[in-house]
Protein backbone atom coordinates (compact mmCIF):
# COMPACT_ATOMS: atom_id res chain seq x y z
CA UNK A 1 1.83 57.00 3.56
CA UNK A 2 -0.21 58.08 6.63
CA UNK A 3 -1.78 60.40 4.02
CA UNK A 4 -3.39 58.07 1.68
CA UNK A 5 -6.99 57.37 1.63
CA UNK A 6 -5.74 53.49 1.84
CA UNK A 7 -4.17 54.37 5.75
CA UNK A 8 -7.26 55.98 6.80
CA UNK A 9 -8.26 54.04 10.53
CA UNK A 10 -5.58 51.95 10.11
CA UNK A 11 -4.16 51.01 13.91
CA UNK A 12 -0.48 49.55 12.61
CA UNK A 13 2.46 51.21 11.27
CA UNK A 14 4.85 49.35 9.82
CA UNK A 15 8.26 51.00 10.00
CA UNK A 16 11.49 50.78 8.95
CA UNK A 17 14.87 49.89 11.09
CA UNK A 18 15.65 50.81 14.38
CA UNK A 19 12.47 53.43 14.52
CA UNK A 20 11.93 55.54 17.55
CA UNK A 21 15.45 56.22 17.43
CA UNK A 22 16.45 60.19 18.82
CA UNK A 23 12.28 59.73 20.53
CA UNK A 24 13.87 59.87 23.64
CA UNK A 25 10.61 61.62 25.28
CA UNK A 26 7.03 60.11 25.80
CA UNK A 27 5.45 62.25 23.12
CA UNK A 28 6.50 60.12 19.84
CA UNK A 29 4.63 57.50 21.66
CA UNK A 30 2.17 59.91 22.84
CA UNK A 31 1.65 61.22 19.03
CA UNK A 32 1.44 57.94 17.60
CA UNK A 33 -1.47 56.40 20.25
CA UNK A 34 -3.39 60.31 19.79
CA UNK A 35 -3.15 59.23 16.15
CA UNK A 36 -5.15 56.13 16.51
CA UNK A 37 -2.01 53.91 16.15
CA UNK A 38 -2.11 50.84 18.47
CA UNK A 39 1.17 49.08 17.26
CA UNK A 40 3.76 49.67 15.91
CA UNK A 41 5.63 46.83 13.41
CA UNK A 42 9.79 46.76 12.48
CA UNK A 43 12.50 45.03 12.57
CA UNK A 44 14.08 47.04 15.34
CA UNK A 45 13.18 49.46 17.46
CA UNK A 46 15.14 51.87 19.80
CA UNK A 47 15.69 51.11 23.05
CA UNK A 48 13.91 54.08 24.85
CA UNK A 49 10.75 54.08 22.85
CA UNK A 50 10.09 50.97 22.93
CA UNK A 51 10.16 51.42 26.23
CA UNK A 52 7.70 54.58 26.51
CA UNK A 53 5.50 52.89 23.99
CA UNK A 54 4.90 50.19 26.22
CA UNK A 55 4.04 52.85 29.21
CA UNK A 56 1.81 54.52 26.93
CA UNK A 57 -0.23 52.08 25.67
CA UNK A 58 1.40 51.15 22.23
CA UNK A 59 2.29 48.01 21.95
CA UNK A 60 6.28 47.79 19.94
CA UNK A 61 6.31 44.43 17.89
CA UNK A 62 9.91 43.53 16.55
CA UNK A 63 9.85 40.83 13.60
CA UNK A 64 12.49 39.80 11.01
CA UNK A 65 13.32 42.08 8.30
CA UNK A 66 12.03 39.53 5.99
CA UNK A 67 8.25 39.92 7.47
CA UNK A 68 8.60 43.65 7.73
CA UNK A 69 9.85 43.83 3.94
CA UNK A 70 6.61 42.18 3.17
CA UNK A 71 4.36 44.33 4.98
CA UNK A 72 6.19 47.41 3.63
CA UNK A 73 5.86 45.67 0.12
CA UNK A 74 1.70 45.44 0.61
CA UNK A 75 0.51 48.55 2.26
CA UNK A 76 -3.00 48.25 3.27
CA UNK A 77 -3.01 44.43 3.57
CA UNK A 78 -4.85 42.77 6.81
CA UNK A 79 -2.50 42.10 9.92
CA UNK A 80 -3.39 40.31 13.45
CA UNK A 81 -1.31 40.78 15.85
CA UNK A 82 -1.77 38.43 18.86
CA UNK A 83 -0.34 39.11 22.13
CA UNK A 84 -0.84 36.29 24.32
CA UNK A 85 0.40 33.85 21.85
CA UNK A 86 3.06 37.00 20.74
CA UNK A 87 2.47 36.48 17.12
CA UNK A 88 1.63 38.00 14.15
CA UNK A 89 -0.78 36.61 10.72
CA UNK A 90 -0.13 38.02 7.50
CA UNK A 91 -2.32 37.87 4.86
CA UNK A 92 -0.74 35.74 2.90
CA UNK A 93 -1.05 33.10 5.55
CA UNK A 94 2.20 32.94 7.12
CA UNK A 95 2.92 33.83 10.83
CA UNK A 96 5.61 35.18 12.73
CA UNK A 97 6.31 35.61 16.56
CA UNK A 98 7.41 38.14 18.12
CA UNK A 99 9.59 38.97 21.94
CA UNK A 100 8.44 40.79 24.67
CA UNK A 101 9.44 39.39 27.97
CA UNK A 102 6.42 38.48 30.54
CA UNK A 103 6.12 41.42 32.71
CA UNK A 104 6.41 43.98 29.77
CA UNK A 105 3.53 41.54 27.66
CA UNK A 106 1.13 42.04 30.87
CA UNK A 107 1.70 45.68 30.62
CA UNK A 108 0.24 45.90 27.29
CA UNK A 109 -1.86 43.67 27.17
C-alpha cells in the first residue's frame, strides 16, 4: 500500500496484529521514521519494537481491533492522533484512546 499514489506523505501506518514482531533491532524503527512515518497504528504490537520505536522517535499506538479494522477498511482517510489526551479521531467521528504509561508518553511526546 506504501506504493500507491493515495500513501504518498502519509505519516501513519496502520498495521496489522502484533507488528514489529522478529524487529528485534533499532532499524525497523529506524526504516520506518527515515520513511517519513511518525506512528505507527495496530492492535498489538511486539514487545521490543515498541520499545525501540519509542527511543527512536515513533510513536507505537495500540487500539482495539475493531478501530484498526476500520482504518484498514478506509485507506487514505484523515487520522489525529493526540498524545497528551492519548487518543485517536477517526473520520467518521468516533474516538478511541490509547495506553502508554507516563514516562514512556513524555518520551515521545
Amino acid at each position: 500500500m506504501l506504493n500507491q499514489q493515495a500513501a504518498a506523505g502519509c505519516t501513519i501506518l496502520v498495521a496489522g496484529p502484533n507488528f514489529g514482531c522478529g524487529s528485534s533491532r533499532e532499524h525497523a524503527a529506524w526504516a520506518l521514521y527515515e520513511f517519513g512515518i511518525r506512528a505507527v497504528i495496530s492492535s498489538s504490537i511486539a514487545d521490543i519494537f515498541y520499545g525501540n520505536a519509542l527511543r527512536n522517535g515513533l510513536l507505537p499506538v495500540i487500539v482495539e481491533v475493531a478501530i484498526r479494522d476500520w482504518l484498514l477498511a478506509h485507506p487514505g482517510t484523515d487520522v489525529e492522533i493526540d498524545l497528551e489526551t492519548m487518543t485517536v479521531a477517526l473520520a467518521d467521528g468516533r474516538r478511541a484512546a490509547f495506553p502508554i504509561e507516563a514516562y514512556k508518553k513524555a518520551r515521545a511526546g
